[in-house]
N, C-alpha and C. Protein backbone atom coordinates (compact mmCIF):
# COMPACT_ATOMS: atom_id res chain seq x y z
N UNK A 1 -6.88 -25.83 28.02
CA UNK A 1 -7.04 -26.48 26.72
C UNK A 1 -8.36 -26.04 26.09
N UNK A 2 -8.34 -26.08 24.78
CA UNK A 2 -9.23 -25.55 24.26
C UNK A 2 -10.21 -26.39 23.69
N UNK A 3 -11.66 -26.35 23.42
CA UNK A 3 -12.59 -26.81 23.05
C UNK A 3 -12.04 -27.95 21.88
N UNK A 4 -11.79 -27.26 20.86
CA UNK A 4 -11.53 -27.98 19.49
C UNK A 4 -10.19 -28.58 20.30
N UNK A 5 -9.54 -28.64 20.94
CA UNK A 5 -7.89 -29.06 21.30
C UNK A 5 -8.58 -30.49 21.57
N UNK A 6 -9.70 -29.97 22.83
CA UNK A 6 -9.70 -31.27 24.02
C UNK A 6 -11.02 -32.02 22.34
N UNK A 7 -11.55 -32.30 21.65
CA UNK A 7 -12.72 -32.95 20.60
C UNK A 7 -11.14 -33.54 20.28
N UNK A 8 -10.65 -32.89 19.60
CA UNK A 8 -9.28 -33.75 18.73
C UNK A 8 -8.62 -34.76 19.54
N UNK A 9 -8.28 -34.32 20.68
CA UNK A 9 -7.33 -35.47 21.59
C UNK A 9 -8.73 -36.37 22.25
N UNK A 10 -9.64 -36.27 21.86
CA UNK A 10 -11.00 -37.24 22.74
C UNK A 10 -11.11 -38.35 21.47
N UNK A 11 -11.12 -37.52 20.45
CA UNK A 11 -10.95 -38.63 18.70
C UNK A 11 -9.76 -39.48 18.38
N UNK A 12 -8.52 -39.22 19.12
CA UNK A 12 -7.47 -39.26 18.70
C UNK A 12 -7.67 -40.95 19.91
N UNK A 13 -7.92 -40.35 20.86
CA UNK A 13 -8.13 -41.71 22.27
C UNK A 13 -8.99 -42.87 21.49
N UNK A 14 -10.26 -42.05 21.11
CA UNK A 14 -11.08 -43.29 20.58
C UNK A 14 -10.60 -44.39 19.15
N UNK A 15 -9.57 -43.34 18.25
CA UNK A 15 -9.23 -44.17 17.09
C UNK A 15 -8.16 -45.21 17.74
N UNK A 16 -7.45 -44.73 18.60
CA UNK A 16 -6.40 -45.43 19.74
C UNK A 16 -7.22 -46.95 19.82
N UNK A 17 -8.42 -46.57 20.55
CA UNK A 17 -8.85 -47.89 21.06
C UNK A 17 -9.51 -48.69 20.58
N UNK A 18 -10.10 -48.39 19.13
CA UNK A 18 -10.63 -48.84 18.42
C UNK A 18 -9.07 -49.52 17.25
N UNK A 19 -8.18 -49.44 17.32
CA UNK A 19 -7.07 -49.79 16.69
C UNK A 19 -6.31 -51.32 17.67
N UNK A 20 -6.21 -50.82 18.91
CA UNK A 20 -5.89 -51.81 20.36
C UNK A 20 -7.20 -52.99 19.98
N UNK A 21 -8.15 -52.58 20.15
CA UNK A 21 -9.81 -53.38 19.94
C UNK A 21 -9.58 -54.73 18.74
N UNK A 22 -9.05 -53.79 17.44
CA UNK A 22 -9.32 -54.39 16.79
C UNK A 22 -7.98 -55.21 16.49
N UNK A 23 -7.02 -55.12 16.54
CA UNK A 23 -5.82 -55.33 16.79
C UNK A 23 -5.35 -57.07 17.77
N UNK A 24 -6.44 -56.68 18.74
CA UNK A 24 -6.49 -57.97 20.06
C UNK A 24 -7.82 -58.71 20.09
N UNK A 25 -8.84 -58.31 18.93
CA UNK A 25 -10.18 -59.01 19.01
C UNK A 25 -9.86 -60.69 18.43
N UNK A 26 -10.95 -61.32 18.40
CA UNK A 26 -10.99 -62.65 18.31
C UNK A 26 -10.55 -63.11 16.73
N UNK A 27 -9.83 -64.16 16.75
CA UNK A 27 -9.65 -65.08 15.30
C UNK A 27 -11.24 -66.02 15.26
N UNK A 28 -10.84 -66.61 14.48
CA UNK A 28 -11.90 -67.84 14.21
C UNK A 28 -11.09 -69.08 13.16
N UNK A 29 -11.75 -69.84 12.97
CA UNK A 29 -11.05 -71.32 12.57
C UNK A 29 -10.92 -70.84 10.72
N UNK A 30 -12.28 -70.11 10.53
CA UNK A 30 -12.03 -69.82 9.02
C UNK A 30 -11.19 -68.91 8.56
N UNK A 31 -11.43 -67.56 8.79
CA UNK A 31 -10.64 -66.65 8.27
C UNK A 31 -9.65 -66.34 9.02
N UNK A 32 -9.40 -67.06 10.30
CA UNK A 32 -8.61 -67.15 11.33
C UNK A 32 -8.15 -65.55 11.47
N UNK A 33 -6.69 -65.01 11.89
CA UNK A 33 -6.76 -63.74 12.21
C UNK A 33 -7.13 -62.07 11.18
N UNK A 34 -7.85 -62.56 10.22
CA UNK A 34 -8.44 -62.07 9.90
C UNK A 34 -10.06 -61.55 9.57
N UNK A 35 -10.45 -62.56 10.68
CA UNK A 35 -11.56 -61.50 11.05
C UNK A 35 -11.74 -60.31 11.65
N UNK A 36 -10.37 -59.81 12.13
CA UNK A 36 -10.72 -58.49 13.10
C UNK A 36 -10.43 -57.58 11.87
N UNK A 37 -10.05 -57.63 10.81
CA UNK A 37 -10.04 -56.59 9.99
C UNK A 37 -11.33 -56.30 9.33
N UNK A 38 -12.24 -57.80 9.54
CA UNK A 38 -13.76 -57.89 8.72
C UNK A 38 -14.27 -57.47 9.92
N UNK A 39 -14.09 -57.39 11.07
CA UNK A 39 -15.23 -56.63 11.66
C UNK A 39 -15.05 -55.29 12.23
N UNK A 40 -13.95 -54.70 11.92
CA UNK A 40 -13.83 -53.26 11.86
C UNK A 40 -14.10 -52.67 10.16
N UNK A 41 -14.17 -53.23 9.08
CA UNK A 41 -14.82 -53.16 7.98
C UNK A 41 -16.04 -53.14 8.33
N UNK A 42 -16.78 -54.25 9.04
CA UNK A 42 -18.45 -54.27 9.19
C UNK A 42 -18.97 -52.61 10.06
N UNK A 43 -18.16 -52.70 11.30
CA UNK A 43 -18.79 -51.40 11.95
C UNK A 43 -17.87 -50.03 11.10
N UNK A 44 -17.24 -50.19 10.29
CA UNK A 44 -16.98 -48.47 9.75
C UNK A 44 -18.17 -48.18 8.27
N UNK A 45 -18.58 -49.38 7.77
CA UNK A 45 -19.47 -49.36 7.01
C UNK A 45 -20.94 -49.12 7.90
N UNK A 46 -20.96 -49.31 8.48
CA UNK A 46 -22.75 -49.59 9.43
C UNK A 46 -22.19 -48.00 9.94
N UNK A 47 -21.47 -47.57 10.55
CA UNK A 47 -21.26 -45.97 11.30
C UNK A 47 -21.35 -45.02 9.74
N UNK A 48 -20.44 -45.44 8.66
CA UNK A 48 -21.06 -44.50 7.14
C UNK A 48 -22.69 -44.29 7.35
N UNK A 49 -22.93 -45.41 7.26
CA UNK A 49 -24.37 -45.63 6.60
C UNK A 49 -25.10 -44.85 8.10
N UNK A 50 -25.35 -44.90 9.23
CA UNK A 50 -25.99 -44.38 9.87
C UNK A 50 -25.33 -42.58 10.40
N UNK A 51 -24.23 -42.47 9.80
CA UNK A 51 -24.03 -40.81 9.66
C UNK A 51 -24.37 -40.32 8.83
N UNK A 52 -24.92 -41.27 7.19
CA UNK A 52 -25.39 -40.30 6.04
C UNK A 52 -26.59 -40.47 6.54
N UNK A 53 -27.47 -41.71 7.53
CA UNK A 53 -28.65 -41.09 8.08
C UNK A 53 -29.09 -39.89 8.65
N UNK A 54 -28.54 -40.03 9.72
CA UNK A 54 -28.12 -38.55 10.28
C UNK A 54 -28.22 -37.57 9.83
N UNK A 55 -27.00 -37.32 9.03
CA UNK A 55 -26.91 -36.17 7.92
C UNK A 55 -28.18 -36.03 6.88
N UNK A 56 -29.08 -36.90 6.71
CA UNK A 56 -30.51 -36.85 6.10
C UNK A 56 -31.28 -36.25 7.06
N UNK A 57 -31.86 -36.64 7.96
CA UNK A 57 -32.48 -36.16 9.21
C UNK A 57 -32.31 -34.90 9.65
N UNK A 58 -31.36 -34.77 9.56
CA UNK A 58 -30.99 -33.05 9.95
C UNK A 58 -31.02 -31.91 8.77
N UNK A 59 -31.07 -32.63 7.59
CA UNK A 59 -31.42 -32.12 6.22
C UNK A 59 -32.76 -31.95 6.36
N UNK A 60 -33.38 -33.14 6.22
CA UNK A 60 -34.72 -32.76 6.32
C UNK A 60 -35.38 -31.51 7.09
N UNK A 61 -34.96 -31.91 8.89
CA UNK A 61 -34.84 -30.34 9.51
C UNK A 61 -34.70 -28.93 8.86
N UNK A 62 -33.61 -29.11 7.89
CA UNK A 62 -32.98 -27.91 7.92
C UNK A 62 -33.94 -27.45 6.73
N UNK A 63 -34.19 -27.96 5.98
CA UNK A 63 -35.63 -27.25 4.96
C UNK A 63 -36.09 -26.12 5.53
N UNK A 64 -36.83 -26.94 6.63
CA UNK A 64 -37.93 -26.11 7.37
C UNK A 64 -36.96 -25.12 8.30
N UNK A 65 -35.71 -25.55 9.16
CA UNK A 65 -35.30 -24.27 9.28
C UNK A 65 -33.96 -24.47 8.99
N UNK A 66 -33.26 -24.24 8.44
CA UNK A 66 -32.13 -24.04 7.48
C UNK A 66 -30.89 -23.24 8.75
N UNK A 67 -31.50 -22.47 9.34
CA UNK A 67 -30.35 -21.47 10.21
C UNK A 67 -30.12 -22.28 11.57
N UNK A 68 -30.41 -23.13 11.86
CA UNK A 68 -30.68 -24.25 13.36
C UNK A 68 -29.94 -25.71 12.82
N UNK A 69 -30.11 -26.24 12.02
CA UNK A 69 -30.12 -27.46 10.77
C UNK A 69 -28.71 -27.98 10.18
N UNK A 70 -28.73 -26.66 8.85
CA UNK A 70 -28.19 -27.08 7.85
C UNK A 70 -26.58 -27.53 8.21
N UNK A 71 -25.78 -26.54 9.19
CA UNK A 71 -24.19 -27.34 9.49
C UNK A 71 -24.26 -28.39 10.46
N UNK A 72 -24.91 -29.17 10.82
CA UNK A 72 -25.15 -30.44 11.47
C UNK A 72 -25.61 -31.46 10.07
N UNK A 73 -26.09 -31.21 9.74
CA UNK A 73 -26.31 -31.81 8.21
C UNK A 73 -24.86 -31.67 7.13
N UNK A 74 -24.59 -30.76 6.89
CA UNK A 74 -23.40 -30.51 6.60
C UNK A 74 -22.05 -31.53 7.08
N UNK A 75 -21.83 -31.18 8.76
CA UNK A 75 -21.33 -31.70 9.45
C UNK A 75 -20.95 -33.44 9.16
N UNK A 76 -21.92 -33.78 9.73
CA UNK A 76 -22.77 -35.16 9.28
C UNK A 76 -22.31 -35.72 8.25
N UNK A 77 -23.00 -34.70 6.89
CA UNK A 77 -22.45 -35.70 5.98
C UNK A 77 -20.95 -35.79 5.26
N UNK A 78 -20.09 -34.62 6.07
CA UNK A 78 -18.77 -35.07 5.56
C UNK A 78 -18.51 -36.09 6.50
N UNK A 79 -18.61 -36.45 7.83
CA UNK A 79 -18.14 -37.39 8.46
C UNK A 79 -18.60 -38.47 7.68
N UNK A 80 -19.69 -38.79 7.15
CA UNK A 80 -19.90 -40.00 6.86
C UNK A 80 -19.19 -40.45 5.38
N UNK A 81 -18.91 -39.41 4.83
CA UNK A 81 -18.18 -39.48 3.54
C UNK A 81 -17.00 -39.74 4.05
N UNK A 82 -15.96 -39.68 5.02
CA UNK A 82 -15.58 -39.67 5.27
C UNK A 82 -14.83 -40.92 5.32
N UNK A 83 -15.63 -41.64 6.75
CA UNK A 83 -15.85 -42.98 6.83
C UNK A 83 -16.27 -43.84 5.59
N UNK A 84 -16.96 -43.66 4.75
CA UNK A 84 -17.05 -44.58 3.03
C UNK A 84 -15.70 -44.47 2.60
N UNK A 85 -15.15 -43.36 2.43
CA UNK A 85 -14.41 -43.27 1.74
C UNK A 85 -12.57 -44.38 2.23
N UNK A 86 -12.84 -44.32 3.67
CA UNK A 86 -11.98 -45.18 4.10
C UNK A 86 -12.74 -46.60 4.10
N UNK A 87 -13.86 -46.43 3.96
CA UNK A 87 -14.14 -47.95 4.11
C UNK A 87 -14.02 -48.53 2.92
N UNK A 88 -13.96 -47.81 1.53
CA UNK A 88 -13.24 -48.66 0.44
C UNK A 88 -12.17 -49.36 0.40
N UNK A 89 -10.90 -48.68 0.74
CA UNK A 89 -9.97 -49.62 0.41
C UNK A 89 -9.89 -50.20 1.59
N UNK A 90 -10.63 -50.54 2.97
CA UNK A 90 -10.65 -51.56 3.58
C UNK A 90 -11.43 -52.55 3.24
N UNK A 91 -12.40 -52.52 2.27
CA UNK A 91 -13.29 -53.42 1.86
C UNK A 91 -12.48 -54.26 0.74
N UNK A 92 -11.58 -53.54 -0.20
CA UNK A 92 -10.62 -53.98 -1.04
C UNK A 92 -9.53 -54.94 0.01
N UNK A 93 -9.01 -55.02 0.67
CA UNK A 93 -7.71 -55.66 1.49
C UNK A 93 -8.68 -56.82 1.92
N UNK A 94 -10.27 -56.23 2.21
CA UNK A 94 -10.93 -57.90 3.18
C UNK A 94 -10.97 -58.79 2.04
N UNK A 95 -11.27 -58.22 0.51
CA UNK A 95 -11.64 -59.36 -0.49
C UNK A 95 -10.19 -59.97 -0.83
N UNK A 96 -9.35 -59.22 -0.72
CA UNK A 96 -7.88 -59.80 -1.00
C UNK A 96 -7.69 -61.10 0.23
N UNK A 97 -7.86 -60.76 1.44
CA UNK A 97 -7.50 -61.50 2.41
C UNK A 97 -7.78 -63.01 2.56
N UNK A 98 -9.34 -62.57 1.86
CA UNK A 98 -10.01 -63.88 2.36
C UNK A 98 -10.69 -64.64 1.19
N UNK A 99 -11.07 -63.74 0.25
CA UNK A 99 -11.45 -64.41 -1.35
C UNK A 99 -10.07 -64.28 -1.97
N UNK A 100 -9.10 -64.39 -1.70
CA UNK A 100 -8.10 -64.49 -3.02
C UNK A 100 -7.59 -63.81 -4.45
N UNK A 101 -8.74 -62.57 -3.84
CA UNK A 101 -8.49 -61.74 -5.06
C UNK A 101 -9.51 -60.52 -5.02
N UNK A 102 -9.73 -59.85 -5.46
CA UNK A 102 -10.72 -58.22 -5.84
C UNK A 102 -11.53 -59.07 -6.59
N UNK A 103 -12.87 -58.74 -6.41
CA UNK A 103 -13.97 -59.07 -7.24
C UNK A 103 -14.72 -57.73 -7.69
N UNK A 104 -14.68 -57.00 -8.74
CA UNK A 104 -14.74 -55.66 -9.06
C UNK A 104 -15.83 -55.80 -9.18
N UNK A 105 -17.11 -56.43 -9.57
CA UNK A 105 -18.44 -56.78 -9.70
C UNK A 105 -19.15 -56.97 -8.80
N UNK A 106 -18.63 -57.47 -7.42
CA UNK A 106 -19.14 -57.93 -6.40
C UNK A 106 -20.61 -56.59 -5.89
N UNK A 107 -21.46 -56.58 -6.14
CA UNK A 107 -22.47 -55.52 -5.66
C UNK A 107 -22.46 -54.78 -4.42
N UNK A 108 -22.21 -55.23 -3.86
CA UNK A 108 -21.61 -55.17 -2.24
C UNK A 108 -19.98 -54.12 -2.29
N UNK A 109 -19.67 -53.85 -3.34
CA UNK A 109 -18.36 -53.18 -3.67
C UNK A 109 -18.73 -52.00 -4.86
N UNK A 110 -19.43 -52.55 -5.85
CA UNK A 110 -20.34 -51.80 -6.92
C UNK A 110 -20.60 -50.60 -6.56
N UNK A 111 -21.61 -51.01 -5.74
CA UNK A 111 -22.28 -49.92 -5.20
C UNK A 111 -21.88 -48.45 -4.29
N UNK A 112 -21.58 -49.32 -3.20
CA UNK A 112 -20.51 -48.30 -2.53
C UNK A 112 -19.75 -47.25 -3.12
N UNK A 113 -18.83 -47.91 -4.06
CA UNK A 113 -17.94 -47.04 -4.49
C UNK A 113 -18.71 -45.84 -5.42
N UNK A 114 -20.07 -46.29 -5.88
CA UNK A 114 -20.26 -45.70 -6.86
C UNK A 114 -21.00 -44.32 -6.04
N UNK A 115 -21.73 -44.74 -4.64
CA UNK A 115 -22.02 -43.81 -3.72
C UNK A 115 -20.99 -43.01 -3.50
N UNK A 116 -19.67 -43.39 -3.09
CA UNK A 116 -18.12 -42.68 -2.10
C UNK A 116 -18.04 -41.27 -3.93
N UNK A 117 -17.93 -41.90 -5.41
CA UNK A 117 -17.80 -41.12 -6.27
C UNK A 117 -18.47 -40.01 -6.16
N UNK A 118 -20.24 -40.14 -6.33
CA UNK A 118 -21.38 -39.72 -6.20
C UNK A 118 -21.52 -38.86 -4.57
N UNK A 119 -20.82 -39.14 -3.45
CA UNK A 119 -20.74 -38.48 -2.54
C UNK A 119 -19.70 -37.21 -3.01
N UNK A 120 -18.89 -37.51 -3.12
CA UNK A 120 -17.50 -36.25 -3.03
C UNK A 120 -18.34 -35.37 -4.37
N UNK A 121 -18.52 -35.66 -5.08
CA UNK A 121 -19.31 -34.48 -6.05
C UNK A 121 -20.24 -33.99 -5.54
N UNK A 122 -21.00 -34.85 -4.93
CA UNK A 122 -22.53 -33.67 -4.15
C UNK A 122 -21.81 -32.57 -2.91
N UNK A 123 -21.08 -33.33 -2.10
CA UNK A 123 -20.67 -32.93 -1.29
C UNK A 123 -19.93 -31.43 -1.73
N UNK A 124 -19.14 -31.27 -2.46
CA UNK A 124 -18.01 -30.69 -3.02
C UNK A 124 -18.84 -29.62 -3.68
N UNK A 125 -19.72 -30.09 -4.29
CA UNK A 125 -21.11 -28.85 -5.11
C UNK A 125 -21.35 -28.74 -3.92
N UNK A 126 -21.76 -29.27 -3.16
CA UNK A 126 -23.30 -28.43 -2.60
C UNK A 126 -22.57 -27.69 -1.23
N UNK A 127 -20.75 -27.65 -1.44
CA UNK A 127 -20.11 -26.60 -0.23
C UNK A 127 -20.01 -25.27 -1.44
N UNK A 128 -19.78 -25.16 -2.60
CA UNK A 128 -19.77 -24.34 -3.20
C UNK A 128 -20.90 -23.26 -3.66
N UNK A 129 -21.93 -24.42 -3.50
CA UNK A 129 -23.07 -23.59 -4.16
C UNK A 129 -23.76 -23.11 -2.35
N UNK A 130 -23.56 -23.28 -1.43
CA UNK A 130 -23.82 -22.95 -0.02
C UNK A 130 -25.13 -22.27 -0.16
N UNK A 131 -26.15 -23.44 -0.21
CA UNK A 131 -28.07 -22.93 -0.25
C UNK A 131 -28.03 -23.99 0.48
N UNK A 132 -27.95 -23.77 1.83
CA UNK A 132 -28.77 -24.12 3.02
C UNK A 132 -30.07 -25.49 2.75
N UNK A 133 -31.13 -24.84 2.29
CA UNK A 133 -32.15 -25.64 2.12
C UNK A 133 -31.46 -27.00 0.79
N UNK A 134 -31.04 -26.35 -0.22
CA UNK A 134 -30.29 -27.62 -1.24
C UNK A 134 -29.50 -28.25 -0.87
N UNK A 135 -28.80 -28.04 0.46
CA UNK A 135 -27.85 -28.80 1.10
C UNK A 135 -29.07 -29.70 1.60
N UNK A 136 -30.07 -29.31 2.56
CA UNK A 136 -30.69 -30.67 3.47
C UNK A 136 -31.54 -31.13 2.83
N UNK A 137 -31.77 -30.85 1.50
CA UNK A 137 -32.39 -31.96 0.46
C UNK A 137 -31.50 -32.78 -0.16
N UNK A 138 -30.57 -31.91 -0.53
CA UNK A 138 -29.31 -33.17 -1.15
C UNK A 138 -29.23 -34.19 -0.16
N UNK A 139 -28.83 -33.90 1.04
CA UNK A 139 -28.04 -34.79 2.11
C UNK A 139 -29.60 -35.90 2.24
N UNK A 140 -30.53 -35.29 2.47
CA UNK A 140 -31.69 -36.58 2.63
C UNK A 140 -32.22 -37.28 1.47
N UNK A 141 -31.51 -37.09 0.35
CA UNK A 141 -32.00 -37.86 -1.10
C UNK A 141 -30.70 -38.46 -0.99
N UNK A 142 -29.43 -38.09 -0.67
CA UNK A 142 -28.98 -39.06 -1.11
C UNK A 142 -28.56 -40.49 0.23
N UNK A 143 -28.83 -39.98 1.77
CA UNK A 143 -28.82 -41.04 2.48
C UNK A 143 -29.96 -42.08 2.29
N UNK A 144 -30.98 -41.32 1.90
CA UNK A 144 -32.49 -42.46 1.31
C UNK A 144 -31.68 -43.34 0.32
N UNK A 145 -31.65 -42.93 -1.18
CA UNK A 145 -31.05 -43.52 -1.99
C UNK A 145 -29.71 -44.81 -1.61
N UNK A 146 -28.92 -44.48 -0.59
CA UNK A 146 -27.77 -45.22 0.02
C UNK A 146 -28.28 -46.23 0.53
N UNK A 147 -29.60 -46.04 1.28
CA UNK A 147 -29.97 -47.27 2.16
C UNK A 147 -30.78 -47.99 1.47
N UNK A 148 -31.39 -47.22 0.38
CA UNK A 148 -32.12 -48.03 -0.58
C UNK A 148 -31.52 -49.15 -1.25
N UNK A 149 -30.35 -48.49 -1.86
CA UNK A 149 -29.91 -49.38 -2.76
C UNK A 149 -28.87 -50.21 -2.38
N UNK A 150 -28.44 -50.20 -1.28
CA UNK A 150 -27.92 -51.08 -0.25
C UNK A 150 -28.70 -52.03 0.22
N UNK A 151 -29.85 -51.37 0.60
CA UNK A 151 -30.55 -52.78 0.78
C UNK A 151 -31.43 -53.78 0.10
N UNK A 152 -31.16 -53.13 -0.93
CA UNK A 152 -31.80 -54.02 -2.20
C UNK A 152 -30.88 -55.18 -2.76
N UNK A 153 -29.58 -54.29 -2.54
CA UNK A 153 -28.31 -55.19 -2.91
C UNK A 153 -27.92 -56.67 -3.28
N UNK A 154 -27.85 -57.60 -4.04
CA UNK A 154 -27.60 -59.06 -3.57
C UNK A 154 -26.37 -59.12 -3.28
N UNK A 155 -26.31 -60.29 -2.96
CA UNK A 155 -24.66 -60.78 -2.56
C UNK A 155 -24.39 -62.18 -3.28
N UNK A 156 -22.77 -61.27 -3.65
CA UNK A 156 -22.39 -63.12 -4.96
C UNK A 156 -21.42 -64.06 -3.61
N UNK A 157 -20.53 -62.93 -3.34
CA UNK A 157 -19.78 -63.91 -3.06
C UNK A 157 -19.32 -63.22 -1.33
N UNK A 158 -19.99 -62.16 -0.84
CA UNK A 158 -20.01 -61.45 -0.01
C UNK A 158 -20.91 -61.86 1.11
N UNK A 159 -20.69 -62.73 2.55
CA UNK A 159 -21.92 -63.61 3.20
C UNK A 159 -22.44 -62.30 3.47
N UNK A 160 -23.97 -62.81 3.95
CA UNK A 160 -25.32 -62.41 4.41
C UNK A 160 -25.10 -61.82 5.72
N UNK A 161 -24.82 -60.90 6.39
CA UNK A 161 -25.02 -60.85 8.12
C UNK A 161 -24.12 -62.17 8.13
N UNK A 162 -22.57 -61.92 8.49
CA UNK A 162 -22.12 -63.01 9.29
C UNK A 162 -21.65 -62.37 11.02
N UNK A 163 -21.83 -60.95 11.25
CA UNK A 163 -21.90 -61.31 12.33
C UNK A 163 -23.11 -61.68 13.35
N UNK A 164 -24.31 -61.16 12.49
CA UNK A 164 -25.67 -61.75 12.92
C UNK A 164 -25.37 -63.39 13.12
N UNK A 165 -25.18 -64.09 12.62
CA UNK A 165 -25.72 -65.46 12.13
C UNK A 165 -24.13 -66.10 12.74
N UNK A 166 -23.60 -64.95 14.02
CA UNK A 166 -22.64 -66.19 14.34
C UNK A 166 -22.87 -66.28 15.37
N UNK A 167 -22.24 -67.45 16.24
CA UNK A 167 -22.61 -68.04 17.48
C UNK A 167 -22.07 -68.13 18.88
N UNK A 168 -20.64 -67.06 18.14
CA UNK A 168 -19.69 -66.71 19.32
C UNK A 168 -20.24 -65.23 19.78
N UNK A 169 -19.74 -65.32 20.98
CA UNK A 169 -20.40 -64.17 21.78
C UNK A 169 -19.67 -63.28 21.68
N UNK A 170 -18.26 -63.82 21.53
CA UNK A 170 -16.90 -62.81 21.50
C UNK A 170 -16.88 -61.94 20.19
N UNK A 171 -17.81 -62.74 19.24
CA UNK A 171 -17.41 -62.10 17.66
C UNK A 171 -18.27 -60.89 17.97
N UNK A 172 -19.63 -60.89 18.48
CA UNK A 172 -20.93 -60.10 18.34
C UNK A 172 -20.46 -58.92 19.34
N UNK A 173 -19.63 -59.40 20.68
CA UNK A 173 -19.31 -58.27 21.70
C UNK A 173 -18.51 -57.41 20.90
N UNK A 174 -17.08 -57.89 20.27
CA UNK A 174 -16.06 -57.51 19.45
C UNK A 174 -16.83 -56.41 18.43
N UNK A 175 -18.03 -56.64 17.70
CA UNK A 175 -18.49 -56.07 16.59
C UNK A 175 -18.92 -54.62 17.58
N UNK A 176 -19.97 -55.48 18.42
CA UNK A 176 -20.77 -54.16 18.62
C UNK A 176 -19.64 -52.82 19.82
N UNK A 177 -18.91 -53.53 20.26
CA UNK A 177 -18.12 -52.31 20.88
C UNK A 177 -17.13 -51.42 19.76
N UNK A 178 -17.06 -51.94 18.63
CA UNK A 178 -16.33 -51.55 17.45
C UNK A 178 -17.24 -50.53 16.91
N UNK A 179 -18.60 -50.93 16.84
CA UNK A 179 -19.35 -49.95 16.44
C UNK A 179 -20.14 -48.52 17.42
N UNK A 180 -19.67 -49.22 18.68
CA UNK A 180 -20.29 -47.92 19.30
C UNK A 180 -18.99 -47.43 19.28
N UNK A 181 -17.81 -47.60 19.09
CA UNK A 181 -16.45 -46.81 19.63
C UNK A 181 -16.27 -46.16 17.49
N UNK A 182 -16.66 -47.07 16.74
CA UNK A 182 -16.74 -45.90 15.48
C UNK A 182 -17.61 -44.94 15.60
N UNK A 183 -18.61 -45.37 16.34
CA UNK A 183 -19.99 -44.01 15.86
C UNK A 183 -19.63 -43.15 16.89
N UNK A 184 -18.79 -43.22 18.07
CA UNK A 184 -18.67 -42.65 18.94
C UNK A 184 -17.13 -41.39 18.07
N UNK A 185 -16.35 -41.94 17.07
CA UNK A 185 -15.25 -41.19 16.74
C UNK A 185 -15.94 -40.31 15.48
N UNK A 186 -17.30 -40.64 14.59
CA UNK A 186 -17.76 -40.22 14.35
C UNK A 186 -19.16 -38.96 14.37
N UNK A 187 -19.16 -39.40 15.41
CA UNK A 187 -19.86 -38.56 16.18
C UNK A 187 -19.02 -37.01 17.12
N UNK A 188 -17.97 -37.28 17.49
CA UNK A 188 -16.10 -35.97 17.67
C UNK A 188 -16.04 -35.43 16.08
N UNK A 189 -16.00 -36.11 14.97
CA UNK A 189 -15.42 -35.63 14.27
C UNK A 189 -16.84 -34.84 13.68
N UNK A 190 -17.66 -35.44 13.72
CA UNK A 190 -19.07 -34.33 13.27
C UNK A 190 -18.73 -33.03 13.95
N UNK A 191 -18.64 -32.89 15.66
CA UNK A 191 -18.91 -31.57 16.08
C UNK A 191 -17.60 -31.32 15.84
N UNK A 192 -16.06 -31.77 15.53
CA UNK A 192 -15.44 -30.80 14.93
C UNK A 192 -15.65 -30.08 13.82
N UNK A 193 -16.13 -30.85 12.71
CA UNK A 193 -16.58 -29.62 11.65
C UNK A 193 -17.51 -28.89 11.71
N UNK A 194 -18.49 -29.49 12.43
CA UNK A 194 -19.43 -28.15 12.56
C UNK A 194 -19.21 -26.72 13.30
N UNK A 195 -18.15 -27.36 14.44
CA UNK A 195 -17.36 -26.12 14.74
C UNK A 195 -16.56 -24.96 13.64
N UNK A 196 -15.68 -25.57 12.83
CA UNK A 196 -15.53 -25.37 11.75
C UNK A 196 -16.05 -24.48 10.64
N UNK A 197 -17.34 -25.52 10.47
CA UNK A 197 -18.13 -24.41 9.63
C UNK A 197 -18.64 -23.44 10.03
N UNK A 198 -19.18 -23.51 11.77
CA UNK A 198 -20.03 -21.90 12.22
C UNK A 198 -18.78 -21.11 12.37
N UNK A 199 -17.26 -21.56 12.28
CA UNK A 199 -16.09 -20.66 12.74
C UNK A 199 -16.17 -19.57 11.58
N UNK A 200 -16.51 -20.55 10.43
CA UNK A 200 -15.95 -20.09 8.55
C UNK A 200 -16.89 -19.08 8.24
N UNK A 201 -18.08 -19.43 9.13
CA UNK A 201 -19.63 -18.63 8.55
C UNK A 201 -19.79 -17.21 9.15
């Protein structure tokens, strides 16, 4: 079996179990069986946001050396576009589920989307225009900017950290194995494209 064969069937296991995970994780009295869809929403948003880190970090790198760098940066930040881009319309189905409706204003939704837009155009330029160094400045202006304005963010109707601020152990275990098993499918699908791109280069 081959390198890229055995990454694909290792991604393919982890989306498996992260589907089983989330599928058999815990209800609660409020949103009852729909919290496991809000907390595979919480960790595919937190794995975005810390792969367009990533993909900054290795930008930054790649400035200074661009030939070591830039397709790990690259890499990086399509995975994390990736993941936004699915984490929209899962963020759309949680407000349906549990608020009763789409709140198109909600900042917490605003924003995002306006990043996932603002991603696929940088992204999409900056495979065309292929300058190395403008790639790992793009990629680290715009994961700064993401976390910036994310965390500036208010919230109307979107709670604060509810899996921080809850008290079951099952919700917090549930979250955080969700999130090491996303960053872990995100992390396969990075070195598949970077395979990819040194294949193309």
């Amino acid at each position: 079996m081959t390198v890229r064969r055995r990454l694909v069937l290792s991604l393919l296991i982890t989306l498996t179990l992260i589907a089983v995970l989330t599928a058999f994780g815990p209800a609660e009295r409020t949103l009852g069986a729909n919290l496991r869809l809000v907390l595979l929403h919480g960790a595919w948003v937190w794995s975005g946001k810390l792969l367009f880190a990533a993909a900054g970090l290795c930008g930054l790198a790649a400035i200074l050396s661009p030939a070591r760098w830039v397709d790990w940066s690259r890499a990086l930040g399509w995975s994390g576009l990736l993941f936004w881009l699915t984490y929209l319309p899962m963020s759309l189905l949680v407000q349906w589920q549990n608020w009763g409706g789409i709140f198109w204003d909600e900042p917490r939704w605003r924003i995002p989307f306006t990043f996932g837009v603002v991603g696929v155009l940088l992204q999409s330029g900056l495979l065309v225009l292929d300058q190395p160094r403008l790639t790992g400045f793009a990629n680290a202006a715009f994961g700064l900017a993401l976390w910036l304005a994310l965390g500036g963010a208010e919230n109307i109707l979107h709670p604060d950290s509810p899996v921080a601020q809850s008290g079951s152990f099952a919700i917090r275990l549930t979250f955080g194995l969700l999130l090491g098993l996303a960053l872990l499918s995100g992390a396969q699908l990075s070195l598949l494209l970077k395979r990819s791109v040194h294949k193309a280069a």
